[in-house]
PDB file of N, CA and C in Angstrom:
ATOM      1  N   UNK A   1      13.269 -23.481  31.887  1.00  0.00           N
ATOM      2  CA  UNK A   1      13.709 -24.725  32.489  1.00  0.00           C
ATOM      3  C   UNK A   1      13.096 -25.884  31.714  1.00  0.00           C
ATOM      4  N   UNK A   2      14.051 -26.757  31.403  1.00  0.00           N
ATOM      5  CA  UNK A   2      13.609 -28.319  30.842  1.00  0.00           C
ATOM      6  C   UNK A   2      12.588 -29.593  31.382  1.00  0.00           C
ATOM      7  N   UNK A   3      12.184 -29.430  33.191  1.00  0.00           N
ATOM      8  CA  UNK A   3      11.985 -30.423  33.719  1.00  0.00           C
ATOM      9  C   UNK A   3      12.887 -30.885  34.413  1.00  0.00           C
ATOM     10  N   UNK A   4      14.011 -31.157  34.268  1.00  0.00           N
ATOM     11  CA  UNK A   4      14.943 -31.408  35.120  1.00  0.00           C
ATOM     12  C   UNK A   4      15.600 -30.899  36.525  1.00  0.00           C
ATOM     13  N   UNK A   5      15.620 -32.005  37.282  1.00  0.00           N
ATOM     14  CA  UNK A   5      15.735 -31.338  38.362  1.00  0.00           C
ATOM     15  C   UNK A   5      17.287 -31.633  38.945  1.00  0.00           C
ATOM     16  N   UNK A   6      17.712 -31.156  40.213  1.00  0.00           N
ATOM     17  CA  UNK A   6      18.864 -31.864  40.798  1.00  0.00           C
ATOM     18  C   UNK A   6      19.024 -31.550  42.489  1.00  0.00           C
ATOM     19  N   UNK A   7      19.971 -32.060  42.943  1.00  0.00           N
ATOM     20  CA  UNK A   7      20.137 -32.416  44.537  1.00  0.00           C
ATOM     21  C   UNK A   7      21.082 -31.360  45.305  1.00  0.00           C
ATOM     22  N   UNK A   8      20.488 -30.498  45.727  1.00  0.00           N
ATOM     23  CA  UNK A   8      21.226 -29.441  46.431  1.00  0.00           C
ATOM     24  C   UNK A   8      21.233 -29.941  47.677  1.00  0.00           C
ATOM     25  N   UNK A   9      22.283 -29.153  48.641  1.00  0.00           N
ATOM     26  CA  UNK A   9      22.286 -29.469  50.184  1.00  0.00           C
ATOM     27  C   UNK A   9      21.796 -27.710  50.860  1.00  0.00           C
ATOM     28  N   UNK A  10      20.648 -28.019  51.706  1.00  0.00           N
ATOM     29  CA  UNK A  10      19.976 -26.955  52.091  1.00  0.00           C
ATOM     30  C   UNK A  10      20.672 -26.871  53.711  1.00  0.00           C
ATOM     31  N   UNK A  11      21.054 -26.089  54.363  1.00  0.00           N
ATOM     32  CA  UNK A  11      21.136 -25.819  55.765  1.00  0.00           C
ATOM     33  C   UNK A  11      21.313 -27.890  56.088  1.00  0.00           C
ATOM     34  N   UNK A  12      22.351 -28.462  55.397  1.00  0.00           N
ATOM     35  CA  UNK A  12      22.452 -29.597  55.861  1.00  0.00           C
ATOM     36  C   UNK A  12      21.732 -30.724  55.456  1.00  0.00           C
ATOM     37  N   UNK A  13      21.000 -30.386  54.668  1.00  0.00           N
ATOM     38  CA  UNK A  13      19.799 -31.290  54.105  1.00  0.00           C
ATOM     39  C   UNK A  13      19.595 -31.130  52.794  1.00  0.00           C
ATOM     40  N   UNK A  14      19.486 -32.754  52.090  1.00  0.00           N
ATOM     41  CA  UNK A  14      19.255 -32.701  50.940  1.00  0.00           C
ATOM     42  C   UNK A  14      18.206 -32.643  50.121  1.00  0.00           C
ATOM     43  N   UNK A  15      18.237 -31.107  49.232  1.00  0.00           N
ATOM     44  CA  UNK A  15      16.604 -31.053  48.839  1.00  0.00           C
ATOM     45  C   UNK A  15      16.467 -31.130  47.062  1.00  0.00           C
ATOM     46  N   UNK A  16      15.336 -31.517  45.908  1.00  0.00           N
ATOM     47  CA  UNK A  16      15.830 -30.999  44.846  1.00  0.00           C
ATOM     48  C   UNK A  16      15.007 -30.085  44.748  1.00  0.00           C
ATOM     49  N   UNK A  17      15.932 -29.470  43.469  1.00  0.00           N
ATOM     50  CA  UNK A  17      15.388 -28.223  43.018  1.00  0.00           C
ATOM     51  C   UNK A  17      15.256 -27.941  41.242  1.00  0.00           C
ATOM     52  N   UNK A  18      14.456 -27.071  40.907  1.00  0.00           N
ATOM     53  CA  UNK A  18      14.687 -26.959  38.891  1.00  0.00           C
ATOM     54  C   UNK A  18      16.203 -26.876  38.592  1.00  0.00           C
ATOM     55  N   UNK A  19      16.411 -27.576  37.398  1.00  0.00           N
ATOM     56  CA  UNK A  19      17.720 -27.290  36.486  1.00  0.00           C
ATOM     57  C   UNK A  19      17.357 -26.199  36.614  1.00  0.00           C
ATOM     58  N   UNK A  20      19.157 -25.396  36.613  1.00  0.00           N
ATOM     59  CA  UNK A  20      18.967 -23.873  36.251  1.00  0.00           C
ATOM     60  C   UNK A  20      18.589 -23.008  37.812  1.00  0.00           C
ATOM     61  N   UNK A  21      18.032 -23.498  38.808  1.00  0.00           N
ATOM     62  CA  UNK A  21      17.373 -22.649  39.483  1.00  0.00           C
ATOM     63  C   UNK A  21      18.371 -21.089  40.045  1.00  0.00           C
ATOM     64  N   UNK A  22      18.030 -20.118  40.694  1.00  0.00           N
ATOM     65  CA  UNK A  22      18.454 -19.514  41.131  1.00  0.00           C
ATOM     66  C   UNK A  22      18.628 -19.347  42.569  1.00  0.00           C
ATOM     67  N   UNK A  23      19.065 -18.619  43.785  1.00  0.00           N
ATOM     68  CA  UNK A  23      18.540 -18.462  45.140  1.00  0.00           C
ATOM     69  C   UNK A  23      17.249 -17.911  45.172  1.00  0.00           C
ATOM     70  N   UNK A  24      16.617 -16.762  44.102  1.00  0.00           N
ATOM     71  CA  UNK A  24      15.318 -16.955  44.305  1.00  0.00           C
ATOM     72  C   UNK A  24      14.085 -17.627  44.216  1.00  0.00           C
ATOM     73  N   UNK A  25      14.778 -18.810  43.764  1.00  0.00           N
ATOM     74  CA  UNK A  25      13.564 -19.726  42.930  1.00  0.00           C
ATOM     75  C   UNK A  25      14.079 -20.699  44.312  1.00  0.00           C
ATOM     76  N   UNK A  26      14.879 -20.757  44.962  1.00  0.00           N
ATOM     77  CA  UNK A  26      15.215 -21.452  45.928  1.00  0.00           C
ATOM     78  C   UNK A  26      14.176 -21.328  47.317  1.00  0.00           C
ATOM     79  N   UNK A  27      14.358 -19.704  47.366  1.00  0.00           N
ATOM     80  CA  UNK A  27      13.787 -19.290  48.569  1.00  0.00           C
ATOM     81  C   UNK A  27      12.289 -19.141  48.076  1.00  0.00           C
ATOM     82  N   UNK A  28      11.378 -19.191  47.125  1.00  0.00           N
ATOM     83  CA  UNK A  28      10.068 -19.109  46.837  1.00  0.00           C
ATOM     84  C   UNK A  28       9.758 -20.731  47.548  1.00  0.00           C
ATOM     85  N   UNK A  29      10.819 -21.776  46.675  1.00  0.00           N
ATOM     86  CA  UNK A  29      10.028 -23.120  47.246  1.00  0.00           C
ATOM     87  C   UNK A  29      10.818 -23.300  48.728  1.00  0.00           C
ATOM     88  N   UNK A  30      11.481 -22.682  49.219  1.00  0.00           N
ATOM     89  CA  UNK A  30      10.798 -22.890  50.194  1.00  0.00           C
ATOM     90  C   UNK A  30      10.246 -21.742  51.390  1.00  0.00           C
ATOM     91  N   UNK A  31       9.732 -21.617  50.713  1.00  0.00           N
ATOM     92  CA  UNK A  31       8.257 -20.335  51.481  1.00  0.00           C
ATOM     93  C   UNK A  31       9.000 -19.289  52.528  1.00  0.00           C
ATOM     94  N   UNK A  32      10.519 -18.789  51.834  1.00  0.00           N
ATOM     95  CA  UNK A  32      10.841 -18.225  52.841  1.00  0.00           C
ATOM     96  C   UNK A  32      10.859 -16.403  52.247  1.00  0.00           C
ATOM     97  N   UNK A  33      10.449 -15.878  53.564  1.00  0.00           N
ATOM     98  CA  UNK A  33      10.585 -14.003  53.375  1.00  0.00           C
ATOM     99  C   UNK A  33      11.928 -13.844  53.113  1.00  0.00           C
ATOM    100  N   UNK A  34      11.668 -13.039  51.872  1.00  0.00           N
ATOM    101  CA  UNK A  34      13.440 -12.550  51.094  1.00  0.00           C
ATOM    102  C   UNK A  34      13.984 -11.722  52.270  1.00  0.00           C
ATOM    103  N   UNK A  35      13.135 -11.040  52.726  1.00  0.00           N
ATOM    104  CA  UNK A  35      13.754  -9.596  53.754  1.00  0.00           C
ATOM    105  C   UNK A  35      14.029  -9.859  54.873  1.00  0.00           C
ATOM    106  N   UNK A  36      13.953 -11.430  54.753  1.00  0.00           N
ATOM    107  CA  UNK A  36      14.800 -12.030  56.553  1.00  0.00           C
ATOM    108  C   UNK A  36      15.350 -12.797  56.386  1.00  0.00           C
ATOM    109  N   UNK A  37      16.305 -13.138  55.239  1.00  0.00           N
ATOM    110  CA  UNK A  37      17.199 -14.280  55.435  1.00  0.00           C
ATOM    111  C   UNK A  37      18.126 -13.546  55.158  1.00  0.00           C
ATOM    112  N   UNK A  38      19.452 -14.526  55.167  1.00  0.00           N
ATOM    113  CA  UNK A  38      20.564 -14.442  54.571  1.00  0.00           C
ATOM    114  C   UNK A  38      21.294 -15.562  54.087  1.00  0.00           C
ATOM    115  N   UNK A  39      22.159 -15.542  52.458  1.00  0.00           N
ATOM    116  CA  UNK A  39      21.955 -16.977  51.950  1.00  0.00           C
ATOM    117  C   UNK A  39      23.721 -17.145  52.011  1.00  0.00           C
ATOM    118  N   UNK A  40      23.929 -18.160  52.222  1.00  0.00           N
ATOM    119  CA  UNK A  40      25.318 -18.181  51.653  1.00  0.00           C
ATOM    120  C   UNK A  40      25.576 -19.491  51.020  1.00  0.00           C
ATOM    121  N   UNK A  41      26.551 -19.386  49.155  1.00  0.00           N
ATOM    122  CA  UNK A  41      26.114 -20.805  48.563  1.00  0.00           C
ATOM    123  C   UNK A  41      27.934 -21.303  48.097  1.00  0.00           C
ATOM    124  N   UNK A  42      28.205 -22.635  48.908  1.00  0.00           N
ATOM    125  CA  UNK A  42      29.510 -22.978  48.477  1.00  0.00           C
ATOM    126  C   UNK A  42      30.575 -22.162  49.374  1.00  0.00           C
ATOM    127  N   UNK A  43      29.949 -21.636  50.688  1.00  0.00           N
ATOM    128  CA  UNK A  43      30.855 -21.304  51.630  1.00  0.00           C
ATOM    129  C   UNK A  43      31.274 -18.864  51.362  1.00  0.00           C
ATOM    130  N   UNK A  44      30.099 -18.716  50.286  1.00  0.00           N
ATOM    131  CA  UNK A  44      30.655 -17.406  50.052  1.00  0.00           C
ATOM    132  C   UNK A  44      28.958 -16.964  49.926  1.00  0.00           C
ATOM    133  N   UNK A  45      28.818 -15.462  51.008  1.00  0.00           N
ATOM    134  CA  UNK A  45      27.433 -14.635  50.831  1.00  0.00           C
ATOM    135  C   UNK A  45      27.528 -14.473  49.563  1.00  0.00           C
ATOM    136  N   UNK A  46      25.942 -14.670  49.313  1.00  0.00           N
ATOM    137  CA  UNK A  46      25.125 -14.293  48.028  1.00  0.00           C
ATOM    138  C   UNK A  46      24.055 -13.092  48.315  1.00  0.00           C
ATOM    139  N   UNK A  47      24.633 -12.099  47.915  1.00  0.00           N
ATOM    140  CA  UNK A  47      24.303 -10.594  47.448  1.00  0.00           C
ATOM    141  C   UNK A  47      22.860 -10.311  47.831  1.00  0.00           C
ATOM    142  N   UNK A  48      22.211  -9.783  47.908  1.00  0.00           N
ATOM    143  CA  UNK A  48      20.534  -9.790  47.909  1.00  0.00           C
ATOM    144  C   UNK A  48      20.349  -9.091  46.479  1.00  0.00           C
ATOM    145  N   UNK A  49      21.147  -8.192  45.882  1.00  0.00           N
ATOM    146  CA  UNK A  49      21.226  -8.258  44.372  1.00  0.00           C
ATOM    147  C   UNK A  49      21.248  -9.159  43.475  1.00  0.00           C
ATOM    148  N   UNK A  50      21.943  -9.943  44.044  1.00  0.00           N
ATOM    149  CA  UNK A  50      22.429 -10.956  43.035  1.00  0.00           C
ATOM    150  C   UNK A  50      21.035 -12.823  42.701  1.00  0.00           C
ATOM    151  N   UNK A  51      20.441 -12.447  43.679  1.00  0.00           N
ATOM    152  CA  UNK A  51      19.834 -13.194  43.828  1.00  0.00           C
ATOM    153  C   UNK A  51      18.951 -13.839  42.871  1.00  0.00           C
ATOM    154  N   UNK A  52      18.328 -13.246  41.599  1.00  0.00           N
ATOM    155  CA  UNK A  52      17.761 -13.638  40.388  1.00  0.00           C
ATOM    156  C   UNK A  52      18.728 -14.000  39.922  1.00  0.00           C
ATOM    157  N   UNK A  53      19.602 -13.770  39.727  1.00  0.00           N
ATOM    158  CA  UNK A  53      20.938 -14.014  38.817  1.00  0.00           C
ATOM    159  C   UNK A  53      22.027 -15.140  39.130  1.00  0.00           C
ATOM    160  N   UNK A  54      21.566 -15.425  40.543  1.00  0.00           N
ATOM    161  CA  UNK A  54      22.647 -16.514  41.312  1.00  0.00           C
ATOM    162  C   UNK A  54      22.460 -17.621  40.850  1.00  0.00           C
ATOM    163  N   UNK A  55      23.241 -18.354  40.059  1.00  0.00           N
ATOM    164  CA  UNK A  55      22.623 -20.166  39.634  1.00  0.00           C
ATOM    165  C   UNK A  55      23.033 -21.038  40.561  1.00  0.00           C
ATOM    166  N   UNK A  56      22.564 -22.241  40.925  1.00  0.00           N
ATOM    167  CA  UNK A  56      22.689 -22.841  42.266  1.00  0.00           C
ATOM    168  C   UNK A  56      22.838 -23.829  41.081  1.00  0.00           C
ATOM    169  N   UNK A  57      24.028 -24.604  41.347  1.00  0.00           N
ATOM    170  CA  UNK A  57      24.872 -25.777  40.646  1.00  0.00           C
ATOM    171  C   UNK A  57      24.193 -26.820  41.253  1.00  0.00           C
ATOM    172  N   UNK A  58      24.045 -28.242  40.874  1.00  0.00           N
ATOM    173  CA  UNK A  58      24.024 -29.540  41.220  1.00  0.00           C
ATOM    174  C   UNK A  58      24.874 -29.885  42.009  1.00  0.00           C
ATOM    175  N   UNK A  59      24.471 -30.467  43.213  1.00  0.00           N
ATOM    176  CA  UNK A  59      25.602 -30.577  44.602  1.00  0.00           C
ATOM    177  C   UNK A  59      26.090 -29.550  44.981  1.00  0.00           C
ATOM    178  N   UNK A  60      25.476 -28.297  45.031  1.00  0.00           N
ATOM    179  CA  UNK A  60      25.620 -27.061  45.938  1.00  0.00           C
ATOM    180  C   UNK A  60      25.577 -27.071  47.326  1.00  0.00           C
ATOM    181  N   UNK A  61      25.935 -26.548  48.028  1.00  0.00           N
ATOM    182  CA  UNK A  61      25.802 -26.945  49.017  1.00  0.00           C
ATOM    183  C   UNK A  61      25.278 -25.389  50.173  1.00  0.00           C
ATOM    184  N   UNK A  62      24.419 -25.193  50.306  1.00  0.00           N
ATOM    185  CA  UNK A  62      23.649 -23.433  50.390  1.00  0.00           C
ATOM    186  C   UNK A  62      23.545 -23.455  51.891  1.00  0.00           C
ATOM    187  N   UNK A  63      23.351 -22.622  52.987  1.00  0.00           N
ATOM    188  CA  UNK A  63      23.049 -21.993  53.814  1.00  0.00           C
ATOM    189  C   UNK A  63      22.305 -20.933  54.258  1.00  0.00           C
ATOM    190  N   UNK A  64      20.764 -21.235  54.783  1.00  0.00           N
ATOM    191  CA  UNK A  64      20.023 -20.113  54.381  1.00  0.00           C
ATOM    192  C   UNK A  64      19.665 -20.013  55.975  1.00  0.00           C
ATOM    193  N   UNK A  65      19.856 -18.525  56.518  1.00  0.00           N
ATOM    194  CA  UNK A  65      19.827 -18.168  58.099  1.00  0.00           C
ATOM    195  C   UNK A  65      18.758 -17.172  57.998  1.00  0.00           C
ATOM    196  N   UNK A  66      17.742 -18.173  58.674  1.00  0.00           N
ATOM    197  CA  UNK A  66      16.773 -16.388  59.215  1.00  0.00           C
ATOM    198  C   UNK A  66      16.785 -15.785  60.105  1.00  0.00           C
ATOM    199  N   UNK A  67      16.329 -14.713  59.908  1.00  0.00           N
ATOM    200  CA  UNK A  67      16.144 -13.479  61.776  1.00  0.00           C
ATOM    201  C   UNK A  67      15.084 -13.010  61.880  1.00  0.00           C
ATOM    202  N   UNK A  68      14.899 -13.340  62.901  1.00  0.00           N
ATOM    203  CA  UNK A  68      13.656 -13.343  64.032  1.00  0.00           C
ATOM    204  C   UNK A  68      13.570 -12.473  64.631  1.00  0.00           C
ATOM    205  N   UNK A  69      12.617 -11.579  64.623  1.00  0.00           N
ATOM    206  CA  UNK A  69      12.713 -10.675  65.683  1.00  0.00           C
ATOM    207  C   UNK A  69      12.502 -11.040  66.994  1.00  0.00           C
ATOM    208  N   UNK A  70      12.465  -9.895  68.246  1.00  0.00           N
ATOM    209  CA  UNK A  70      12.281 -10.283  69.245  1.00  0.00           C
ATOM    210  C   UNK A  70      12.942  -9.704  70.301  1.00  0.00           C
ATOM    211  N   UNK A  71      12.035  -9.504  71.009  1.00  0.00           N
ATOM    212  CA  UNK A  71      12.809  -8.764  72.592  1.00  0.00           C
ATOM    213  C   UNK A  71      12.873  -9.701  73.665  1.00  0.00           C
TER     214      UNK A  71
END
């Protein structure tokens, strides 16, 4: 990565993130457990495979849902 950053939309909210980033470089900043979310970017699920590999565009617009356990 160059330094450059840009303006994604997180669960409704606008956050930035590295040029280039991925959903995992997404979900590290923001401190979330890989093994309880689920991401979806531009209206289509993103893989839990795919996730190093996923590039999150400038003005993306992502959805990230966690689960909670609980009785």
């Amino acid at each position: 990565m160059d330094g450059l950053t840009m303006k994604v939309s997180v669960n409704g909210e606008y956050i930035e993130l590295p040029a280039e980033a991925t959903v995992s470089v997404l979900l590290k900043q923001l401190k979330l457990l890989p093994d309880r979310v689920a991401v979806e970017m531009d209206k289509q699920i993103v893989r839990r495979s795919d996730w190093d590999r996923a590039e999150i565009s400038a003005g993306a617009s992502l959805e990230v849902v966690q689960f909670v356990g609980g009785g």
